[in-house]
Protein backbone atom coordinates (compact mmCIF):
# COMPACT_ATOMS: atom_id res chain seq x y z
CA UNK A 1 205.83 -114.89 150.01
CA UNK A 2 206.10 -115.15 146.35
CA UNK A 3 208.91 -117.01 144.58
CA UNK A 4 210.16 -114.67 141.41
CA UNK A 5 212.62 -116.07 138.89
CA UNK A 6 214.79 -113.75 136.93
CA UNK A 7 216.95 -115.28 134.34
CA UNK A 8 219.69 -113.13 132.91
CA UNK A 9 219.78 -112.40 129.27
CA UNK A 10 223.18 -112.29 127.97
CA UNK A 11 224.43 -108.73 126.48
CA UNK A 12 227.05 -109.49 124.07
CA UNK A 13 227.01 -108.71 120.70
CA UNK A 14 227.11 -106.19 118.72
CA UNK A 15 223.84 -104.62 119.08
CA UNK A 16 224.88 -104.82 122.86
CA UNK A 17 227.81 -102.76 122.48
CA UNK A 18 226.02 -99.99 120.22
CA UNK A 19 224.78 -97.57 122.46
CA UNK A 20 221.84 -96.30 122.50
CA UNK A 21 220.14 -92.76 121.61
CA UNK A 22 219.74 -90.38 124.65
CA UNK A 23 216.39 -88.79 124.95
CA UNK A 24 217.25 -84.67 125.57
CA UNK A 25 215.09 -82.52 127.70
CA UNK A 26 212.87 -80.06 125.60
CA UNK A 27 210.88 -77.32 127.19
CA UNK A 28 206.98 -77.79 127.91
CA UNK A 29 205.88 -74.43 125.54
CA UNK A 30 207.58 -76.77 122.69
CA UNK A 31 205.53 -80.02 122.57
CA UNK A 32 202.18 -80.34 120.46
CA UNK A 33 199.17 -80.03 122.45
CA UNK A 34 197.22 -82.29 120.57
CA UNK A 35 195.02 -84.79 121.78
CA UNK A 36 195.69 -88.63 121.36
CA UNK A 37 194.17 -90.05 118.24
CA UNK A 38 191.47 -92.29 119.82
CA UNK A 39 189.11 -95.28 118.36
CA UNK A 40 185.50 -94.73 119.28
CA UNK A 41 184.24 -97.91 120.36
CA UNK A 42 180.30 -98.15 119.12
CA UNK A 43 179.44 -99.46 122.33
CA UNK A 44 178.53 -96.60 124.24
CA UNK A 45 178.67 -97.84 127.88
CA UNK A 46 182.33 -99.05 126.93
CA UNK A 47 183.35 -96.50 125.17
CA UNK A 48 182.44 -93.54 128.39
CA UNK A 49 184.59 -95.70 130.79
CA UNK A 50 187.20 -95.98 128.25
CA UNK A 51 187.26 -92.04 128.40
CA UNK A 52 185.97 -91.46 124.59
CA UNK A 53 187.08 -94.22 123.06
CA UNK A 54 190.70 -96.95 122.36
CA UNK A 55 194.12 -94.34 122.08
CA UNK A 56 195.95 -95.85 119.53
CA UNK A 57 198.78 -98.18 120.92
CA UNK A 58 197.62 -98.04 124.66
CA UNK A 59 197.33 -101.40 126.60
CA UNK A 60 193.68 -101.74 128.37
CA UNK A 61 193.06 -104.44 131.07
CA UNK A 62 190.08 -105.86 131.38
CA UNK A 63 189.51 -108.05 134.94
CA UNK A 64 186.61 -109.60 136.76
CA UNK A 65 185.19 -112.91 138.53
CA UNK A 66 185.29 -115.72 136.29
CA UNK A 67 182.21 -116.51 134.17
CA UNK A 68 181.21 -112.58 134.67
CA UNK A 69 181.45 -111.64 131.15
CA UNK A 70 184.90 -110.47 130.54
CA UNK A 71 185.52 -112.58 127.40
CA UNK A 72 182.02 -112.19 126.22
CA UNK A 73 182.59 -108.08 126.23
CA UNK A 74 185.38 -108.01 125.12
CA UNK A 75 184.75 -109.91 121.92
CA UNK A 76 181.62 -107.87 121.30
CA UNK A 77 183.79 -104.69 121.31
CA UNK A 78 186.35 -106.42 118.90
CA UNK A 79 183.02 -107.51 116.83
CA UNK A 80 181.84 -103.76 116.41
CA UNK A 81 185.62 -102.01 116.42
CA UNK A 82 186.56 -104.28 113.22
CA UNK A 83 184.26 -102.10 110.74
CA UNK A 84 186.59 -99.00 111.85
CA UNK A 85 189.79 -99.72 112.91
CA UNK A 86 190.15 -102.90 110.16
CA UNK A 87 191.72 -106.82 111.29
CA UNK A 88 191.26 -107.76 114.42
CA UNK A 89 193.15 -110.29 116.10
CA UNK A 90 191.83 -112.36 119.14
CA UNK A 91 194.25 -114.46 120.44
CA UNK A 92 192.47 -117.47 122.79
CA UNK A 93 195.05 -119.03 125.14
CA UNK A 94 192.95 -120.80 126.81
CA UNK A 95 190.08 -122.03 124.50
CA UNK A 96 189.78 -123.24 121.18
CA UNK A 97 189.25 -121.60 117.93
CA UNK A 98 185.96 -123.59 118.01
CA UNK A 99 185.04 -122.97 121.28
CA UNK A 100 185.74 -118.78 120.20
CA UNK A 101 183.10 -119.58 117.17
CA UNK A 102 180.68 -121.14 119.13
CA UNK A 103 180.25 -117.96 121.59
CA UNK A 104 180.59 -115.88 118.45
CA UNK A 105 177.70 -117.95 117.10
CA UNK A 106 175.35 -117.34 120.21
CA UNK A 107 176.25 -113.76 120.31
CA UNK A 108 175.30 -113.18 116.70
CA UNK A 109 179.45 -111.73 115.95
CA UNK A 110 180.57 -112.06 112.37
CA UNK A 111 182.97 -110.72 110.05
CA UNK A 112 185.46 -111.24 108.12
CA UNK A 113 188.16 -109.05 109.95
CA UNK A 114 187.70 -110.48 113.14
CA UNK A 115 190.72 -113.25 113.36
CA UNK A 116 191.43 -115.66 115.54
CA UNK A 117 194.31 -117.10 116.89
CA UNK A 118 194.92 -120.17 119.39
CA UNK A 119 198.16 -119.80 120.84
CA UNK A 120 200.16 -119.67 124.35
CA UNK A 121 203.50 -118.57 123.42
CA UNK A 122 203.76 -114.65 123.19
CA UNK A 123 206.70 -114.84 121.29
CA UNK A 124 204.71 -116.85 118.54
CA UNK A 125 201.82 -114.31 119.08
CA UNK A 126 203.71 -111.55 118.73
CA UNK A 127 205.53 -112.68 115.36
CA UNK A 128 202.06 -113.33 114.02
CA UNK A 129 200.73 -109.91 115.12
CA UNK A 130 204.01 -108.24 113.32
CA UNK A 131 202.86 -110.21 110.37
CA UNK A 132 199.29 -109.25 110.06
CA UNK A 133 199.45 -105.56 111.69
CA UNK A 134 195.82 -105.78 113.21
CA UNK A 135 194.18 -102.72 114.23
CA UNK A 136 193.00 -104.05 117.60
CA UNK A 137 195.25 -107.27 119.40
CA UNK A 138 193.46 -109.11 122.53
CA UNK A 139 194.89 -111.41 124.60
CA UNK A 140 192.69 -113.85 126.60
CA UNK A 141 194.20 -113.89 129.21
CA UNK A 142 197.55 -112.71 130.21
CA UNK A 143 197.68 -115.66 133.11
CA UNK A 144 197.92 -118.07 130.07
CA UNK A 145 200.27 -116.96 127.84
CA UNK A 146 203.69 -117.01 128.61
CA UNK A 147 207.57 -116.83 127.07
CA UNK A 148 210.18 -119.34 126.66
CA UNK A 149 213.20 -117.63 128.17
CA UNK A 150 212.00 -117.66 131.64
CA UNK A 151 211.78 -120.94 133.12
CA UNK A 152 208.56 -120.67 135.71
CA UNK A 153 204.72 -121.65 134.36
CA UNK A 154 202.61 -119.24 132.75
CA UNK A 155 200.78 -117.62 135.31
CA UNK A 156 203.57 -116.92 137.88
CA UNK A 157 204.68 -113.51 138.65
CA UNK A 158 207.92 -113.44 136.40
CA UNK A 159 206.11 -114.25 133.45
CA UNK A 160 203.05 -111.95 133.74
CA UNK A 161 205.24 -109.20 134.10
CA UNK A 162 207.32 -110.22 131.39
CA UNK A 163 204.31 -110.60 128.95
CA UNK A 164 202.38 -107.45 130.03
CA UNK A 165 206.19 -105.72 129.23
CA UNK A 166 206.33 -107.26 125.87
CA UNK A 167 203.05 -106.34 124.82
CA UNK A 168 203.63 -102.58 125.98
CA UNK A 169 206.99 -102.67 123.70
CA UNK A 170 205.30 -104.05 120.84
CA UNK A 171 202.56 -101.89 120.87
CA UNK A 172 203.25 -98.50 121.91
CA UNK A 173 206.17 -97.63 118.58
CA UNK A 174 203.30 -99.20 116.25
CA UNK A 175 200.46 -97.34 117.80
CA UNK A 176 197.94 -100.53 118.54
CA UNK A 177 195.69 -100.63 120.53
CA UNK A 178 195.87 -103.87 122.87
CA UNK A 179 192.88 -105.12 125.18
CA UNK A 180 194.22 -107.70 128.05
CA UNK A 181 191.98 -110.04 130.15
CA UNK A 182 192.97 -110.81 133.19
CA UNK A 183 192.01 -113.02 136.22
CA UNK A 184 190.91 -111.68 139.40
CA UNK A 185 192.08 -113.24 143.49
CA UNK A 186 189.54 -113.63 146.11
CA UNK A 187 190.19 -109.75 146.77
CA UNK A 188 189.11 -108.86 144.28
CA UNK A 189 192.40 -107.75 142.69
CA UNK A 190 194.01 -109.01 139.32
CA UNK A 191 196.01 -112.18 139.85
CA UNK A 192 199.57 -111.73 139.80
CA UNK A 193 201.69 -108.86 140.48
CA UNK A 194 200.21 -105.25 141.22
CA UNK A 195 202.65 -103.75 139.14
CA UNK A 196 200.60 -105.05 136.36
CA UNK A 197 198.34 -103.00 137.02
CA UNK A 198 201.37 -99.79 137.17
CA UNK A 199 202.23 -100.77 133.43
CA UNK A 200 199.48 -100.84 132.00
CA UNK A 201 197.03 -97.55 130.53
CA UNK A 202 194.07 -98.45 131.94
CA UNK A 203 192.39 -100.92 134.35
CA UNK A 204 188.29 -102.13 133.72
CA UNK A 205 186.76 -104.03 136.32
CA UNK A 206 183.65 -105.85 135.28
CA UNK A 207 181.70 -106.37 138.62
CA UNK A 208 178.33 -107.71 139.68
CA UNK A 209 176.71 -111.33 141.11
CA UNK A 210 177.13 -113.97 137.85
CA UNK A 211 173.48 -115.25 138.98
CA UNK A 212 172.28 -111.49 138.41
CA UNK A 213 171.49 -110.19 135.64
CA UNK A 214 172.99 -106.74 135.84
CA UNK A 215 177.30 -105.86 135.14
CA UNK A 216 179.03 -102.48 136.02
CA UNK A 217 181.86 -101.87 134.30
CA UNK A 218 183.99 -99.66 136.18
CA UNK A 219 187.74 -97.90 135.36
CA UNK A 220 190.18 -97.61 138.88
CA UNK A 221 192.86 -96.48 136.46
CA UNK A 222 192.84 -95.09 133.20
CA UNK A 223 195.52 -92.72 131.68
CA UNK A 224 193.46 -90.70 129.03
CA UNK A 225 190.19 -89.91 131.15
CA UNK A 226 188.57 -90.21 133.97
CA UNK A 227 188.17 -92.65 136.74
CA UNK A 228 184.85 -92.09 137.97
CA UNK A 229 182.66 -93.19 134.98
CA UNK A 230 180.65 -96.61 134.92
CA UNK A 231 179.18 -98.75 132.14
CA UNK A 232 176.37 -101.06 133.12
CA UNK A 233 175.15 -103.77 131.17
CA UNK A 234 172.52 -106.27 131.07
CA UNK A 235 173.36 -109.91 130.76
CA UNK A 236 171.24 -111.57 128.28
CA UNK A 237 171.03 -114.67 125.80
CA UNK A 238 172.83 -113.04 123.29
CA UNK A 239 175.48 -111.60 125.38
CA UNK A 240 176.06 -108.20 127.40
CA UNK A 241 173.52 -105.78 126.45
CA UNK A 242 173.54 -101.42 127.06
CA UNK A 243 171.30 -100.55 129.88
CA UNK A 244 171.17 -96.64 129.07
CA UNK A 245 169.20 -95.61 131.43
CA UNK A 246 170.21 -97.59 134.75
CA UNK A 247 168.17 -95.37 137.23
CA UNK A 248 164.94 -97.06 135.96
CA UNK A 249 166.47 -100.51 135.64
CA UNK A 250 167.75 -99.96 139.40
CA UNK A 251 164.13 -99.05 140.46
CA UNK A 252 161.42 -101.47 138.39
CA UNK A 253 161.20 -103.17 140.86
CA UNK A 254 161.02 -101.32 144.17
CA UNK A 255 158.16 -102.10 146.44
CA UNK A 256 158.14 -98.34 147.47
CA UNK A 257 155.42 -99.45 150.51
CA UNK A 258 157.69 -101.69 151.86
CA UNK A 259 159.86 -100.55 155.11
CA UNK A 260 163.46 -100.69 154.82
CA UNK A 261 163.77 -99.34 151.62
CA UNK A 262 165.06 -95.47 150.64
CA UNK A 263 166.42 -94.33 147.04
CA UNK A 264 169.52 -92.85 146.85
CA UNK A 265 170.75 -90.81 144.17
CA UNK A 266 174.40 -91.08 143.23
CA UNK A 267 176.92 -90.04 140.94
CA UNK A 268 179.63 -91.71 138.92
CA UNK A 269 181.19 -89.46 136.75
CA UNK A 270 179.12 -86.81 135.08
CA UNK A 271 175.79 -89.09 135.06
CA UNK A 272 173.10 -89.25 138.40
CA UNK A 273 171.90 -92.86 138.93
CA UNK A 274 169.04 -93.99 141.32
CA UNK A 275 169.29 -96.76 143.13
CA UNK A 276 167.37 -98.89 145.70
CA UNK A 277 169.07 -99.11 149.42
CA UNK A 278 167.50 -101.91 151.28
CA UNK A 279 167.93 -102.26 155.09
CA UNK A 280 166.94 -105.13 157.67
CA UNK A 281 167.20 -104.95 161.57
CA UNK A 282 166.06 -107.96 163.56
CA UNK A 283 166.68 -108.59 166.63
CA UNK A 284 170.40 -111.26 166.94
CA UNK A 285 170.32 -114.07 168.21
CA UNK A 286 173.78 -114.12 169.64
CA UNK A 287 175.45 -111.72 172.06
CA UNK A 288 177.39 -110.09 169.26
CA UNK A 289 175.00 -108.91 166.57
CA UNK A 290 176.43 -108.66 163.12
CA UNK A 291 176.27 -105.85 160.64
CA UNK A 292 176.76 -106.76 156.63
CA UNK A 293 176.65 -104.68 153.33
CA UNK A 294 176.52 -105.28 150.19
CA UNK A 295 177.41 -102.86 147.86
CA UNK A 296 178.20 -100.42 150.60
CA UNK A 297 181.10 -100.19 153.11
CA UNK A 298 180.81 -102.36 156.12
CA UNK A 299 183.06 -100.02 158.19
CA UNK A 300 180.58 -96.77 156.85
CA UNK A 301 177.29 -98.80 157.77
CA UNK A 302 179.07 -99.40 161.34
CA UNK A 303 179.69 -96.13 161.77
CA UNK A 304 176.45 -94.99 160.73
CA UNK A 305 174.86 -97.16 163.32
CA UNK A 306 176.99 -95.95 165.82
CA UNK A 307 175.28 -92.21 165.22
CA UNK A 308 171.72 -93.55 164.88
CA UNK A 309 172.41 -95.04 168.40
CA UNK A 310 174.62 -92.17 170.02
CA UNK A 311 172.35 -89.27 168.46
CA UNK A 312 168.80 -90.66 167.50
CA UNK A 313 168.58 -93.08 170.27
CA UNK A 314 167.71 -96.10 168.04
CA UNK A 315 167.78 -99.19 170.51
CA UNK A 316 170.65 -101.06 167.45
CA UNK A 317 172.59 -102.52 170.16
CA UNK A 318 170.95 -105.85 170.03
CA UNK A 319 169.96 -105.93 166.45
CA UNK A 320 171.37 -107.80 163.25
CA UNK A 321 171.74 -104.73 160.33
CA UNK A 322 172.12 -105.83 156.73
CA UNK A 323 172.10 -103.21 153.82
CA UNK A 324 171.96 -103.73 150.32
CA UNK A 325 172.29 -101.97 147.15
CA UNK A 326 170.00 -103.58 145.02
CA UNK A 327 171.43 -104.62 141.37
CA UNK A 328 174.62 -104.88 142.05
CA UNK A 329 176.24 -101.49 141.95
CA UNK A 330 178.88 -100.17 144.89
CA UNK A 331 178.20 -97.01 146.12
CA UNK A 332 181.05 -95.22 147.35
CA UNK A 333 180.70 -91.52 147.88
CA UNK A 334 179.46 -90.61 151.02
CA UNK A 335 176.30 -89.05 149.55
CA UNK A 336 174.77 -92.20 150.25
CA UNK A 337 174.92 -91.74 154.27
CA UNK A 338 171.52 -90.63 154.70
CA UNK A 339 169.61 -92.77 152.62
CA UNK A 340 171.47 -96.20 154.72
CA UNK A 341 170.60 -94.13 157.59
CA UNK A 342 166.87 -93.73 156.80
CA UNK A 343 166.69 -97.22 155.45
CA UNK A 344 168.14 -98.80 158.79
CA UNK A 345 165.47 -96.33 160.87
CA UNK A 346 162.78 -97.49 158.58
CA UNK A 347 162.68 -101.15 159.10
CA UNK A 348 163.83 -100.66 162.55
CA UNK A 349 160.57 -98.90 163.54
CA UNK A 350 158.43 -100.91 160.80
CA UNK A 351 157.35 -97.97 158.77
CA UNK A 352 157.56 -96.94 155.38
CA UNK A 353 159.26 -93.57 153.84
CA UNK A 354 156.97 -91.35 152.49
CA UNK A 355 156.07 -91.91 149.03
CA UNK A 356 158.03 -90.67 146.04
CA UNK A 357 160.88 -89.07 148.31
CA UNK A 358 164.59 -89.56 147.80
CA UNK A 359 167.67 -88.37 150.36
CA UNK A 360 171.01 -87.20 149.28
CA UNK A 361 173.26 -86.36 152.34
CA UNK A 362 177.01 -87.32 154.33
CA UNK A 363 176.66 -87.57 157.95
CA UNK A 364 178.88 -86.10 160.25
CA UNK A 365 180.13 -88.30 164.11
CA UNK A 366 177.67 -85.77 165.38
CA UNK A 367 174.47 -86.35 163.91
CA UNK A 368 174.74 -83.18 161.41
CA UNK A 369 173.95 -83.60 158.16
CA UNK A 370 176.98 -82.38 155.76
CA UNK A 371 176.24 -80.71 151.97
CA UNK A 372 177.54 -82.93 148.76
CA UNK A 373 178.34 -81.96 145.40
CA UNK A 374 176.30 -81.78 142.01
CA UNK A 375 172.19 -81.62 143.98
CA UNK A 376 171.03 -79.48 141.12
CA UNK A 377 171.86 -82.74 138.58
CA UNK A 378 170.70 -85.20 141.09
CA UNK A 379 167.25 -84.02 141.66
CA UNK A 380 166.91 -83.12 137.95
CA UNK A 381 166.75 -86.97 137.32
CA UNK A 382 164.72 -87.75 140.51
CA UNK A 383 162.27 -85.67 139.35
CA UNK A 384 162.74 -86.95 135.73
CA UNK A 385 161.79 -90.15 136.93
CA UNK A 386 158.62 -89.42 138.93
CA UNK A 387 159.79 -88.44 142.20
CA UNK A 388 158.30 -85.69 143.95
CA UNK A 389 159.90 -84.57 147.29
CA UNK A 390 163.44 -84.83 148.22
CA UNK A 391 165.56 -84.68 152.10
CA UNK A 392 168.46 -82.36 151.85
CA UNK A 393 171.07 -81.21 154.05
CA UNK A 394 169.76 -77.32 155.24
CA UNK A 395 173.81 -76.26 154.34
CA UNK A 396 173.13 -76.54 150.60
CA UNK A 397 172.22 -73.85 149.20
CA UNK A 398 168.41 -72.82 148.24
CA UNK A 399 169.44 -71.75 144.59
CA UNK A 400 170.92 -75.36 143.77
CA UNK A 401 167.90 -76.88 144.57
CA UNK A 402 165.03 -74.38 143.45
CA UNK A 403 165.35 -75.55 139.83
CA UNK A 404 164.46 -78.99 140.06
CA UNK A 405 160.93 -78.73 140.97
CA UNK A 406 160.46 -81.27 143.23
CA UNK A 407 159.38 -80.35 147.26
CA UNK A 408 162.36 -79.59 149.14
CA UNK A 409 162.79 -80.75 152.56
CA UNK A 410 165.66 -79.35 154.55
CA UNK A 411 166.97 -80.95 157.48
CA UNK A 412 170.33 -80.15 159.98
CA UNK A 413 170.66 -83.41 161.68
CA UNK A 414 169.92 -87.13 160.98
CA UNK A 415 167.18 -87.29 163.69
CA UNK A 416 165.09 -83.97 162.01
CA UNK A 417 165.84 -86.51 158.23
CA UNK A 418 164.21 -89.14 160.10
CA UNK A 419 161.33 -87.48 161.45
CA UNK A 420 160.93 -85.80 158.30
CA UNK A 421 160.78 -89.14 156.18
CA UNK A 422 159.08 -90.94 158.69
CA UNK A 423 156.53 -88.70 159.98
């Protein structure tokens, strides 16, 4: 239960009384068709999950673990916006001006347009953004500002919701942009209200392990593109830095001799990425073994079990399973079935995969293996990066898979995959 305090605003006045113009229906062959002035952001891996850049007076949110970049991104895109879009202004409720120099000074950011402002009260933040008409406004963060005509602390539902509104109302007549940092819960969700996340244009989640190197940026709402693409950066001294090619950072360090290990290749969006899938059976040594994932759906690698028992006849029953995707990404498309599959059969019987082979393939309750989408563009960067045979569901068909070039290895169940990559 969540205590929410609404204070009523008084309506008198004049400007109460005065009603207000009504919108009128107009038909859809009427309105423009064109597209929504956008601000290309020069960081690239930003910029795709963004959809193509900032739409002039949207409201982005930008969430994550604390410590896991957020504020160090986002003032690295206000950094390299400034040239384009003109002042920028950062407000910092909860550091310092100084304390917003001395990350500026250890990530090399400089400029001239790039303001800063040290403030908690919106209302004072928003009078100073109507006074200097920035291109770009940030707020860091949205749990620490807050407005004096509602009576609960900054940070309670009533006043994020209140803020967030205020923001949207300021910025969407004056067509600027606005980039919001938010906190995240134990879930995993931004702190507060979910209907934060309802106002707002579009919703970032920075993800990964702070004591890894590697950060996925990834957009579960955005209402100018697409959902499905994924930024992934490389934390470094001098801030976040572009990994552009993620497939080889995923891999440099396979052990590809090693048992337990397969390669899946996955999409997000309209680019393939490789990635490592790790798996470890040993035997429990309580009467309930345990299955864990990281990266990768508990429930899914449960399931999956459940077939390699039923229809392979893998002796699991009294084995510990963990899985792991190594650098931190979360693979969610079901494309990724066989290759936890394989990985779990592999260290289960001790034995290496093949050499140079990846798997792309969903698995049915049955055992059969089921056809996914985009193989052509999947094996086009397996083989681009060295890899030489591939496992593939025998329902896709032959002409997606010809091009590639790589050996071709068709299989109709997870027990002829196995076989095949184990053999």
């Amino acid at each position: 239960m969540v205590e929410t305090i609404e204070d009523r605003r008084s309506g008198g006045g004049a400007a109460a009384a005065r009603p207000r113009g009504a919108a009128r229906p107009q038909p859809l062959s009427s309105l423009g068709g064109s597209q929504a002035g956008r601000v290309h952001v020069p960081i690239e891996e930003l910029d795709r999950v963004l959809g193509g850049g900032l739409v002039q007076g949207s409201l982005v949110l930008v969430g994550g673990d604390p410590g896991i970049g957020k504020s160090t991104l986002v003032l690295q895109a206000a950094a390299s916006l400034a040239p384009s879009v003109g002042r920028v202004l950062y407000v910092s409720a909860e550091e310092s001006a100084q304390q917003i120099k001395l990350r500026a000074d250890r990530l090399g950011v400089n400029g001239d347009d790039l303001w800063v402002l040290s403030e908690t009260d919106l209302t004072q933040v928003l009078a100073t953004a109507e006074e200097q008409r920035p291109g770009l406004l940030i707020v860091d963060s949205i749990q620490t500002v807050a407005v004096e005509e509602i009576s609960s602390a900054a940070g309670s539902v009533s006043q994020v919701r209140e803020c967030t509104a205020r923001l949207m109302e300021w910025a969407k007549p004056r067509g600027i942009p606005v980039m919001i940092i938010g906190h995240v819960t134990k879930e995993g969700t931004i702190a507060g209200p979910r209907v934060l996340e309802h106002m707002v244009d579009a919703v970032l989640y920075l993800e990964g392990d702070r004591h890894h190197q590697y950060r996925i940026l990834r957009a579960v709402k955005n209402r100018f593109g697409s959902t499905d693409e994924v930024g992934v950066f490389e934390m470094a001294d001098a801030g976040l830095r572009e990994v552009r090619n993620p497939s080889e950072a995923f891999l440099e360090e396979r052990d590809g001799a090693a048992a337990g290990s397969t390669v899946a290749v996955t999409v997000e969006g309209t680019r393939p990425i490789l990635v490592e899938v790790q798996a470890l059976t040993t035997s429990t040594a309580y009467g309930m073994p345990r299955r864990s994932a990281n990266g990768f759906d508990t429930n899914r690698l449960q399931l999956l079990v459940a077939v390699l028992q039923k229809r392979v006849g893998l002796g699991l029953g009294t084995q510990d399973i963990y899985a792991n995707v190594v650098g931190g990404l979360r693979i969610a498309e079901p494309a990724a079935d066989l290759p936890v599959a394989l990985a779990v059969a592999s260290s289960f019987r001790d034995q290496p995969l093949q050499p140079g082979t990846v798997a792309i393939g969903e698995i049915g309750l049955a055992g059969e293996l089921r056809s996914i989408g985009q193989v052509e563009r999947r094996l086009q960067e397996a083989a681009r990066l060295g890899f030489t045979r591939a496992i593939l569901p025998a329902a896709i068909p032959r002409t997606d898979a010809m091009r590639s070039g790589l050996q071709i290895t068709r299989a109709a169940s997870v027990a002829e995959a196995i076989d095949a990559a184990l053999g």
